[in-house]
Protein backbone atom coordinates (compact mmCIF):
# COMPACT_ATOMS: atom_id res chain seq x y z
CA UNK A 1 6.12 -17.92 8.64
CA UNK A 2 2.91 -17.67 6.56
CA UNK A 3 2.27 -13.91 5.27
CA UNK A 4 -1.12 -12.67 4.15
CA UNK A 5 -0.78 -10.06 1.05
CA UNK A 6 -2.52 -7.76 0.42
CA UNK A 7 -2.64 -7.52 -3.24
CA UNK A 8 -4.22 -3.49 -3.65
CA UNK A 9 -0.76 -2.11 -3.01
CA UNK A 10 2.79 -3.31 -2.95
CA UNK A 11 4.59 -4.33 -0.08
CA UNK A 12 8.09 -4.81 0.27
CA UNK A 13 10.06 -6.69 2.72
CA UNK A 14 13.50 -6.11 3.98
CA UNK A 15 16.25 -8.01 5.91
CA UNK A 16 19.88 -8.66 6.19
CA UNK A 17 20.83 -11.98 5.33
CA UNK A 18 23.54 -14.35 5.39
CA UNK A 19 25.12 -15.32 2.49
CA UNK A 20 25.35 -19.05 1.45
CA UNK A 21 28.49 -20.12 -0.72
CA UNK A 22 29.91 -23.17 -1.98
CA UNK A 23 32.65 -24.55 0.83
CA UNK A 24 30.17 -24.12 3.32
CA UNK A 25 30.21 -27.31 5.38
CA UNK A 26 26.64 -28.06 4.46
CA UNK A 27 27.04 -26.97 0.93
CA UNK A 28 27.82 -30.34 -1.08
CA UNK A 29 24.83 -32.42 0.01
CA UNK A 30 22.63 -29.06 -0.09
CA UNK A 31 23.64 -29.17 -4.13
CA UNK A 32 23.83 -32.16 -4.32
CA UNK A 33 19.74 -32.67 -3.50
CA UNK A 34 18.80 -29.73 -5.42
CA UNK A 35 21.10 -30.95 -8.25
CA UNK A 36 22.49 -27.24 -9.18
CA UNK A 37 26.17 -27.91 -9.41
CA UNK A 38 27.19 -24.61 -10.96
CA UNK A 39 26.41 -22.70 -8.35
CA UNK A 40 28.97 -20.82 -5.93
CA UNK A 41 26.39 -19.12 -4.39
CA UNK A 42 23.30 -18.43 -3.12
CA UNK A 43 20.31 -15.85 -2.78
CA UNK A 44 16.95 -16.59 -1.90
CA UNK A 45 13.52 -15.59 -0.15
CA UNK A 46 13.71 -19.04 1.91
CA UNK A 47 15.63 -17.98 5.31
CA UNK A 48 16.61 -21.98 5.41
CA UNK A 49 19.21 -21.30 2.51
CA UNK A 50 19.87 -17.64 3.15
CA UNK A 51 19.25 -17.05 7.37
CA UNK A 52 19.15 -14.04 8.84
CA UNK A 53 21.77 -12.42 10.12
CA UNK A 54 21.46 -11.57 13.77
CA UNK A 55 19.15 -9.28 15.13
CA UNK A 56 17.70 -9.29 11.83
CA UNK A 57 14.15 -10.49 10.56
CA UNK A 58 11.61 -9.74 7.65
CA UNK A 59 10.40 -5.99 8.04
CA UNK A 60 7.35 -5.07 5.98
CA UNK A 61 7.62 -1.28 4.08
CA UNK A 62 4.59 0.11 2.37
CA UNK A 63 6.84 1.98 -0.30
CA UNK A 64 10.07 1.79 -1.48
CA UNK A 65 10.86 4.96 -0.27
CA UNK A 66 10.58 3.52 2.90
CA UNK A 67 13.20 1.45 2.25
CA UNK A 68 15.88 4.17 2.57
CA UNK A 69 14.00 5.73 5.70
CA UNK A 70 14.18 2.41 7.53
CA UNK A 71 18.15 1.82 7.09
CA UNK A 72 18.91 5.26 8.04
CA UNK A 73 17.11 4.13 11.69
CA UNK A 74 19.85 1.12 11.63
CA UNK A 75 17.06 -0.69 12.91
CA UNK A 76 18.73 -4.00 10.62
CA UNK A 77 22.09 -4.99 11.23
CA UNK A 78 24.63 -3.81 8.75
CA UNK A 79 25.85 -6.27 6.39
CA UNK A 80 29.55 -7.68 7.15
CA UNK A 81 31.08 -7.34 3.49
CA UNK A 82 31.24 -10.45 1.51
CA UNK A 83 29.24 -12.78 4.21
CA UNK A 84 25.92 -10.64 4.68
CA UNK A 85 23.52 -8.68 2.36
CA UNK A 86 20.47 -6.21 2.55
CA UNK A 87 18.15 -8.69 0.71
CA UNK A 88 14.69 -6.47 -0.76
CA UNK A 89 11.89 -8.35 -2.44
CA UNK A 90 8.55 -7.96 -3.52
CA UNK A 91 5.35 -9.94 -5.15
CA UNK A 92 6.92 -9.70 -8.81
CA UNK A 93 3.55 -9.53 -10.73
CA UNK A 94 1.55 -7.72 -8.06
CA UNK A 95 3.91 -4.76 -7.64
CA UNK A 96 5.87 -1.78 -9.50
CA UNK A 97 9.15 -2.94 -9.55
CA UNK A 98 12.07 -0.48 -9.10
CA UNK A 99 14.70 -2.21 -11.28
CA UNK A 100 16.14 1.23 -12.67
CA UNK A 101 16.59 2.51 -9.02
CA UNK A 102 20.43 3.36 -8.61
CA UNK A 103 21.13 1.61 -5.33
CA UNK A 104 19.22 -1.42 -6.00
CA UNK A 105 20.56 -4.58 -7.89
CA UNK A 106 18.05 -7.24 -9.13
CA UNK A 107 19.38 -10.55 -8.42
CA UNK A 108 16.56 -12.16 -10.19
CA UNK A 109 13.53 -14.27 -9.35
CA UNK A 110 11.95 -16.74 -6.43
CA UNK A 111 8.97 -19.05 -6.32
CA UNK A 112 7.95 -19.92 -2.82
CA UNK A 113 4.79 -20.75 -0.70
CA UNK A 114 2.72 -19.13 1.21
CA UNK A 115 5.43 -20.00 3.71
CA UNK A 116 8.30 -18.80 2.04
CA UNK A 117 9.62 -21.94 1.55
CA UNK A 118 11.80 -21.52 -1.97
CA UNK A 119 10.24 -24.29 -4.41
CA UNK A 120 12.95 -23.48 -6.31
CA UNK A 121 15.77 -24.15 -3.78
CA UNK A 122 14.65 -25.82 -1.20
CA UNK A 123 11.93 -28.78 -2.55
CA UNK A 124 14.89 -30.97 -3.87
CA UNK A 125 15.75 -31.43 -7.53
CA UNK A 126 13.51 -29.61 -10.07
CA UNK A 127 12.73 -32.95 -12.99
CA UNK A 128 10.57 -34.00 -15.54
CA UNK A 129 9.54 -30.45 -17.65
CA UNK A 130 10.71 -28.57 -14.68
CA UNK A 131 14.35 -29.49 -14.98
CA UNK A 132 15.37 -27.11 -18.32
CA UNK A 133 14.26 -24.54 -16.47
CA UNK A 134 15.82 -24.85 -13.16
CA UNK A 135 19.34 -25.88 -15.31
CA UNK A 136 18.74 -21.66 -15.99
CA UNK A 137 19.23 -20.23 -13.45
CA UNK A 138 21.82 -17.44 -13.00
CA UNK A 139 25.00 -17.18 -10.40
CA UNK A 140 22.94 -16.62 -7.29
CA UNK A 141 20.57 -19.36 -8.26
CA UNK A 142 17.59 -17.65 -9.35
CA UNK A 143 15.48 -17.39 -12.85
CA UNK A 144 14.49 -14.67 -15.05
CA UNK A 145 10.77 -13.18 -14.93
CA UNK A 146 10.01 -15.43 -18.16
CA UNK A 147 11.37 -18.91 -16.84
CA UNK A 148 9.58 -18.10 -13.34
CA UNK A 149 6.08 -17.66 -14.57
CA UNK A 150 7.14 -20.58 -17.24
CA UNK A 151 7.67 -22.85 -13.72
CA UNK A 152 4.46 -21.13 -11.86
CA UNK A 153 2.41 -22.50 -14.76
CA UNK A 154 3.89 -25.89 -14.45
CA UNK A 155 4.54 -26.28 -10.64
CA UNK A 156 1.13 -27.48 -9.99
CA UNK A 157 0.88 -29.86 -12.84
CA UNK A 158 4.22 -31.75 -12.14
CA UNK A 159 4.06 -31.45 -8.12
CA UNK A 160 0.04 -32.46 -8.02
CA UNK A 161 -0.62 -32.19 -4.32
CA UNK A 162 2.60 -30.99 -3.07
CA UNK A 163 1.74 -27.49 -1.30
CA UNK A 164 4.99 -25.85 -2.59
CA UNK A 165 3.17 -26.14 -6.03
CA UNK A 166 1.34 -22.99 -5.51
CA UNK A 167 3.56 -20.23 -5.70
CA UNK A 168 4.33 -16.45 -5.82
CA UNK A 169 7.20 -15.09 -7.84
CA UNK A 170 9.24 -12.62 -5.83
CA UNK A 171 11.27 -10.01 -7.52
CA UNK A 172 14.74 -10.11 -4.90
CA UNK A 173 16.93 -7.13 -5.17
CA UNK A 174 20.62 -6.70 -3.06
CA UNK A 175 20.30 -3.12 -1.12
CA UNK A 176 23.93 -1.44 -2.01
């Protein structure tokens, strides 16, 4: 899926998504290739590693406001406790992020594509400068703001050509 942004306001997008946890039948060599063995869990933009739940896909809300409008409409499926999520994110630099807001937790921060492709789970094993910073991330496999823009300054440097070099860092937040 390749998104244009526009960049004057901030957009948020909102879905229910599955989530990913260590057991999982695919879940060993999935760890294995990204080489983050602490993990029991996952959270991410990329809808490879986190998929939608069903009936569910990436709905685009002009405000976060909107947010609360568009789950009152149960227009996403509600998440099954413990397997699904209402995942929330947002351009991290390009937007006013709603951290303090009481129903939303910040799970931390993505790097991905134009495509939404996670660079940092799901373009194999982080190495070389990048791999100190990908050994941080926290228990849903994610960085901080500071260790994201730290690997969005070095992506393209260490990856050269590779298209998942150029990235945006998404703020992700769990709906509760």
């Amino acid at each position: 899926m390749t998104t244009q942004i526009d960049r004057s306001k901030t957009i948020w997008w909102l879905s229910t998504r599955i989530i990913r946890r260590a057991g999982e039948p695919e879940w060993f060599g999935y760890i294995n290739s990204i080489g983050l063995f602490q993990l029991q869990e996952i959270r991410t933009i990329d809808s490879w590693c986190n998929p939608h739940a069903e009936g569910s896909g990436d709905w685009q809300l002009e405000s976060i406001d909107g947010v609360w409008e568009f789950l009152l409409d149960d227009l996403l499926p509600i998440p099954i406790l413990g397997k699904q999520y209402y995942l929330l994110f947002t351009d991290a630099l390009n937007s006013e992020i709603a951290s303090n807001h009481p129903r939303l937790k910040l799970l931390g921060y993505d790097l991905s594509d134009e495509t939404w492709t996670s660079s940092l789970l799901n373009c194999g094993r982080w190495e070389g400068k990048l791999a100190a910073i990908a050994q941080k991330v926290n228990q849903y496999g994610l960085l901080s703001l500071e260790d994201a823009k730290t690997a969005q300054s070095l992506l393209p440097s260490c990856w050269h050509d590779n298209p998942h070099a150029i990235v945006t860092i998404w703020a992700l937040f769990e709906v509760e």
